[in-house]
N, C-alpha and C. Protein backbone atom coordinates (compact mmCIF):
# COMPACT_ATOMS: atom_id res chain seq x y z
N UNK A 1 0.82 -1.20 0.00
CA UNK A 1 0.00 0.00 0.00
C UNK A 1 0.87 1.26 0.00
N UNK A 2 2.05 1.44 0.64
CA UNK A 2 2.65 2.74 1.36
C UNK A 2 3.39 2.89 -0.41
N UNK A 3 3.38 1.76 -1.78
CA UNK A 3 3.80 2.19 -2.88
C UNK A 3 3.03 2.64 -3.86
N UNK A 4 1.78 2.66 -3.64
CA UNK A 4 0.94 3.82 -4.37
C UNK A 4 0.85 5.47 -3.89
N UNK A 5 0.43 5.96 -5.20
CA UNK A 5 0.86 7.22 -5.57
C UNK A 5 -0.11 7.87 -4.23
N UNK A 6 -1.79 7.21 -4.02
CA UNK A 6 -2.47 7.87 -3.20
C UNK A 6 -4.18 8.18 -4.03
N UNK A 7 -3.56 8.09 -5.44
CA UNK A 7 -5.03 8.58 -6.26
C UNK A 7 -5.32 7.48 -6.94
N UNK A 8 -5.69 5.92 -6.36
CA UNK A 8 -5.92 5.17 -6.91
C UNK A 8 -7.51 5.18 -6.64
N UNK A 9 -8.28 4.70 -8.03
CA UNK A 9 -10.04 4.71 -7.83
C UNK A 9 -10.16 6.32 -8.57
N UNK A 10 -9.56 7.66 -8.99
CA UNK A 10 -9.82 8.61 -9.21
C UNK A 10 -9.53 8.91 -10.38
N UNK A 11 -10.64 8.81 -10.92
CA UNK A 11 -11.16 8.85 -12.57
C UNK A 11 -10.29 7.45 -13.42
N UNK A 12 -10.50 6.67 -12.92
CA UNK A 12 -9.10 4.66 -13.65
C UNK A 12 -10.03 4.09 -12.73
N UNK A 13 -9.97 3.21 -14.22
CA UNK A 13 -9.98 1.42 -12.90
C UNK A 13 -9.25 0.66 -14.20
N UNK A 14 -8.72 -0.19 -13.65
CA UNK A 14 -8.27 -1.32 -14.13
C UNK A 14 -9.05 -2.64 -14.54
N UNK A 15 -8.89 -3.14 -15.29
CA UNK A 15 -9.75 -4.21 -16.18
C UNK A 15 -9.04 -5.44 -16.56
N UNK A 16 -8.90 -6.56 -15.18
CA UNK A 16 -7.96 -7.24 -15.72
C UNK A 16 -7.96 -8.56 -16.50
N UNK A 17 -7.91 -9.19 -16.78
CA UNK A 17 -7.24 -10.28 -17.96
C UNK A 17 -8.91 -11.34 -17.58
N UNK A 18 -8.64 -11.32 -16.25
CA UNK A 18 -9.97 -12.36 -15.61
C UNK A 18 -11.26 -11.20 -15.98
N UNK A 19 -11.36 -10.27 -16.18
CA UNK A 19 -12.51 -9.52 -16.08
C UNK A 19 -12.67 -8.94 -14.71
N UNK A 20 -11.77 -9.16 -13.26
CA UNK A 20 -11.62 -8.55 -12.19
C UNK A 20 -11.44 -7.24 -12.05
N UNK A 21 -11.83 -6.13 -11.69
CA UNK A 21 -11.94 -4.65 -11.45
C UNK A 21 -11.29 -4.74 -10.53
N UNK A 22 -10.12 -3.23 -10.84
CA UNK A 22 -9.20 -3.03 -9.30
C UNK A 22 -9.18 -1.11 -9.55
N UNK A 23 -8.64 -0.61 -8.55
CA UNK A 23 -8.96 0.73 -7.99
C UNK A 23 -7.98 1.65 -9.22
N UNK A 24 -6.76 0.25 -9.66
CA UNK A 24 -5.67 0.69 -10.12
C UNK A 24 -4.65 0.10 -10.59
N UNK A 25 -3.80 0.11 -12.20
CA UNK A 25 -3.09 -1.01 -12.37
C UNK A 25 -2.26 -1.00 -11.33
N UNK A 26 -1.57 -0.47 -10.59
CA UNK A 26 -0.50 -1.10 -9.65
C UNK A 26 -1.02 -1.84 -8.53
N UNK A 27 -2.19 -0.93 -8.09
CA UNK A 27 -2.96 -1.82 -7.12
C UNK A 27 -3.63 -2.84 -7.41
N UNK A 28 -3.39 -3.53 -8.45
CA UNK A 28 -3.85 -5.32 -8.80
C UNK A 28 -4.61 -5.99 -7.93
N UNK A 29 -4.11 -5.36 -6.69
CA UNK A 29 -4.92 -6.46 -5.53
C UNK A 29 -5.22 -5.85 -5.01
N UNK A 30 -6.29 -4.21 -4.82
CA UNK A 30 -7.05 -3.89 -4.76
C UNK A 30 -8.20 -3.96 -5.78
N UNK A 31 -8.99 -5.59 -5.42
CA UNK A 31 -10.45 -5.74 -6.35
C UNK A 31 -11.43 -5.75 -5.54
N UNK A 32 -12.73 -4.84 -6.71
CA UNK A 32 -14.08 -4.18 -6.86
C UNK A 32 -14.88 -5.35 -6.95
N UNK A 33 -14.65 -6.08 -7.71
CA UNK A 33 -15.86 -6.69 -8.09
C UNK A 33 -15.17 -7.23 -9.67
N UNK A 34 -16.61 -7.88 -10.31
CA UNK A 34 -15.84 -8.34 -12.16
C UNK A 34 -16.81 -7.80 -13.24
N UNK A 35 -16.39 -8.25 -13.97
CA UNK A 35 -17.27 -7.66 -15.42
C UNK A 35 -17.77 -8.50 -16.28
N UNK A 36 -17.26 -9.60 -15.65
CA UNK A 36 -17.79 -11.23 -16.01
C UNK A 36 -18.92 -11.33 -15.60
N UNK A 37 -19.78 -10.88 -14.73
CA UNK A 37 -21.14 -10.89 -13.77
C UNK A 37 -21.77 -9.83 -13.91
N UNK A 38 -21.57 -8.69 -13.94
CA UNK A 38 -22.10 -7.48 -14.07
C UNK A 38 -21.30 -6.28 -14.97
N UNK A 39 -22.09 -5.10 -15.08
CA UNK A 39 -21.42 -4.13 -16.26
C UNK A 39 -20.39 -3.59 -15.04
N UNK A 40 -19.61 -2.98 -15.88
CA UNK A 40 -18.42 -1.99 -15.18
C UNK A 40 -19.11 -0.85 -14.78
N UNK A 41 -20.07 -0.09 -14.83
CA UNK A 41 -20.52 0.73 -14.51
C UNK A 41 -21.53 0.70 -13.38
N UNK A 42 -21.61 -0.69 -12.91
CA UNK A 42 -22.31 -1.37 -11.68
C UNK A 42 -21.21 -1.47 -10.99
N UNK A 43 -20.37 -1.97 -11.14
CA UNK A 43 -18.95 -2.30 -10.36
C UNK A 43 -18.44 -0.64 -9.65
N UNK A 44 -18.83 0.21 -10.85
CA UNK A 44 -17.90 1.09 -10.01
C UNK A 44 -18.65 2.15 -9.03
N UNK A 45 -20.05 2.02 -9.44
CA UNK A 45 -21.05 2.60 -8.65
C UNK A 45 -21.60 1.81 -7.49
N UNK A 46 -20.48 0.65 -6.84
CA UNK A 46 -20.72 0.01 -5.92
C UNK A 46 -20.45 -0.01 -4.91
N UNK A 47 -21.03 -0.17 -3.60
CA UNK A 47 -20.46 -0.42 -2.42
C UNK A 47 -18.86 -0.96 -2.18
N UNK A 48 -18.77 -1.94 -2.69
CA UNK A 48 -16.92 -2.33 -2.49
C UNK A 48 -15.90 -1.77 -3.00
N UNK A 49 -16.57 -0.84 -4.57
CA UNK A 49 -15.63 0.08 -5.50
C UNK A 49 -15.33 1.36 -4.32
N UNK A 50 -16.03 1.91 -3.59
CA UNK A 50 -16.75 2.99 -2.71
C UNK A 50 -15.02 2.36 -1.52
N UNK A 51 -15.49 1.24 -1.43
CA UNK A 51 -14.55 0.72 0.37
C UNK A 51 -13.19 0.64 -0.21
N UNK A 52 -13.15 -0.06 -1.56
CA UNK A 52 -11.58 -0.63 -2.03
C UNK A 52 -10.64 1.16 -2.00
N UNK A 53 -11.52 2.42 -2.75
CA UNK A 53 -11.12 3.10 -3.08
C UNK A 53 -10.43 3.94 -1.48
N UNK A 54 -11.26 4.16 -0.88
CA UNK A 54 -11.53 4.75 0.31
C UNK A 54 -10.49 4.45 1.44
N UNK A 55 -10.18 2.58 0.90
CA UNK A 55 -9.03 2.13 1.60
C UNK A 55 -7.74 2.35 1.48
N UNK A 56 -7.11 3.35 0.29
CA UNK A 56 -6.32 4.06 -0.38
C UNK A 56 -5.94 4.96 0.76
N UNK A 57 -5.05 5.21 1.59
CA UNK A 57 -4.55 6.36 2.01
C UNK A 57 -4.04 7.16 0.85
N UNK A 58 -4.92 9.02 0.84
CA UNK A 58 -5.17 9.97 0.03
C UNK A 58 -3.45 10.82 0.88
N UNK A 59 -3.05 11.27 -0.28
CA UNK A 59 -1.36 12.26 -0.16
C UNK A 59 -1.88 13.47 -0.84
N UNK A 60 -1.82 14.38 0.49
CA UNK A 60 -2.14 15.97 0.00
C UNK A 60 -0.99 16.01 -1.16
N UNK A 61 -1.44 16.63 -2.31
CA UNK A 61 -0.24 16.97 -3.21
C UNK A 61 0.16 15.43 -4.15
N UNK A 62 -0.68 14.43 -4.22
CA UNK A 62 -0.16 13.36 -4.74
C UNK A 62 0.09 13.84 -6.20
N UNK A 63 1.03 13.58 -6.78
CA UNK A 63 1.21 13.84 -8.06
C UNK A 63 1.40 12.37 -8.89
N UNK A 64 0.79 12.46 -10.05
CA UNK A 64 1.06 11.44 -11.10
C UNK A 64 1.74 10.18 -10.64
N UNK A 65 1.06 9.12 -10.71
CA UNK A 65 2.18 7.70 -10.55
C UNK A 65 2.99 8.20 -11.09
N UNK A 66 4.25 7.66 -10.94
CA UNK A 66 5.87 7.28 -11.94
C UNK A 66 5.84 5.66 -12.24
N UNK A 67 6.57 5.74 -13.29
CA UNK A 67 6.85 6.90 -14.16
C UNK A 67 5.90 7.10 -14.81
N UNK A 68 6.35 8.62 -15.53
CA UNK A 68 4.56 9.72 -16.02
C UNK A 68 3.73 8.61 -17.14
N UNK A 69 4.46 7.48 -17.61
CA UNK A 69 4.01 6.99 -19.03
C UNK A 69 3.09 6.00 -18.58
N UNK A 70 2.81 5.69 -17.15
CA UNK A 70 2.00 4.49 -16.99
C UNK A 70 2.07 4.51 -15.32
N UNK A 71 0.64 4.38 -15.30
CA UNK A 71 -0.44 4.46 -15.68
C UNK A 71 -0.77 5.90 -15.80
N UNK A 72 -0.56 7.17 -15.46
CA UNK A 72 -1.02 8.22 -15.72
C UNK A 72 -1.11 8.56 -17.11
N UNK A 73 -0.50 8.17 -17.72
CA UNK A 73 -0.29 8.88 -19.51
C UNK A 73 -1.31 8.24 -20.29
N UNK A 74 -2.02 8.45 -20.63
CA UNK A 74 -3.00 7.63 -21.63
C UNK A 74 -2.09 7.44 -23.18
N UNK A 75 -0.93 8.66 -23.48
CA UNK A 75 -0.93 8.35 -24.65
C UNK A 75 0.73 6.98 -24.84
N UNK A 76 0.68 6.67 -23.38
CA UNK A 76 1.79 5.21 -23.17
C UNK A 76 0.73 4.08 -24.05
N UNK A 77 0.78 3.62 -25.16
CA UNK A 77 -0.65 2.60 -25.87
C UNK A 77 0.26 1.54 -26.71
N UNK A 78 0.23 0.23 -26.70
CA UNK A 78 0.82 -0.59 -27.51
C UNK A 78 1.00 -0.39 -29.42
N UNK A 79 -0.14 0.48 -29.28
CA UNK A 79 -0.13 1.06 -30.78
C UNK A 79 0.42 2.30 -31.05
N UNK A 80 1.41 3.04 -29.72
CA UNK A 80 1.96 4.31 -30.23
C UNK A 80 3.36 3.81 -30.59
N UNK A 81 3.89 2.68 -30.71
CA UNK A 81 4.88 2.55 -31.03
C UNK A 81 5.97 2.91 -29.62
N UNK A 82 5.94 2.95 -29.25
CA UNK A 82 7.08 3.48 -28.14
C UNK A 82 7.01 2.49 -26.66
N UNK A 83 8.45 2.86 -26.22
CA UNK A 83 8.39 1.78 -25.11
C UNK A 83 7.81 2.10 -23.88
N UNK A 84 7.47 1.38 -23.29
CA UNK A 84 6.77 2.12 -22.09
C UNK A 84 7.55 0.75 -20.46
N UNK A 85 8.78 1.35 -20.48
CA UNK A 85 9.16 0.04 -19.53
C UNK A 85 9.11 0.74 -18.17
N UNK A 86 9.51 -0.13 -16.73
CA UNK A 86 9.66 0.29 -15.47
C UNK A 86 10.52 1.21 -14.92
N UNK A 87 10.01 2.08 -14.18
CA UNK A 87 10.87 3.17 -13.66
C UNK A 87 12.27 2.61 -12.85
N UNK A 88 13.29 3.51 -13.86
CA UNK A 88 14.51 3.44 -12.73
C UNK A 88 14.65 3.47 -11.51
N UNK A 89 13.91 4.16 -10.79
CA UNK A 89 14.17 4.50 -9.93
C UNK A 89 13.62 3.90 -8.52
């Protein structure tokens, strides 16, 4: 937990491979609910989307995951051609 940015659940969710909903790709194992059973738009207007998110300790000033290309960057996309690997740091 203490390696998320703080703004996981705020305006993202993650959609994973199983159809499992999480708050956030890094937070993988923060899951909502699935999409296998119900729409995503039930999932996220839900009671557990509401608790998973909430369970996020919020960082006055959180700025952008790192690195900026993922998950914050929308334009990091398998079809922009470019690499999008793990932060150095």
């Amino acid at each position: 937990m203490s390696s998320l940015c703080g703004r996981c659940g705020d305006g993202k969710a993650a959609v994973l491979p199983d159809g499992t909903v999480a708050v956030c790709e890094i937070g993988r194992f923060l899951t909502a609910g699935s999409v296998r059973g119900a729409s995503l738009a039930s999932v996220l207007a839900g009671e557990r989307w509401a608790e998973v998110a909430a369970s996020v300790a919020r960082r006055a000033g959180a700025a952008p995951c790192d690195p900026d290309c993922s998950p914050n960057d929308d334009t990091c996309q398998p079809s922009s051609g470019g690499t999008c690997g793990p932060s150095d740091g």
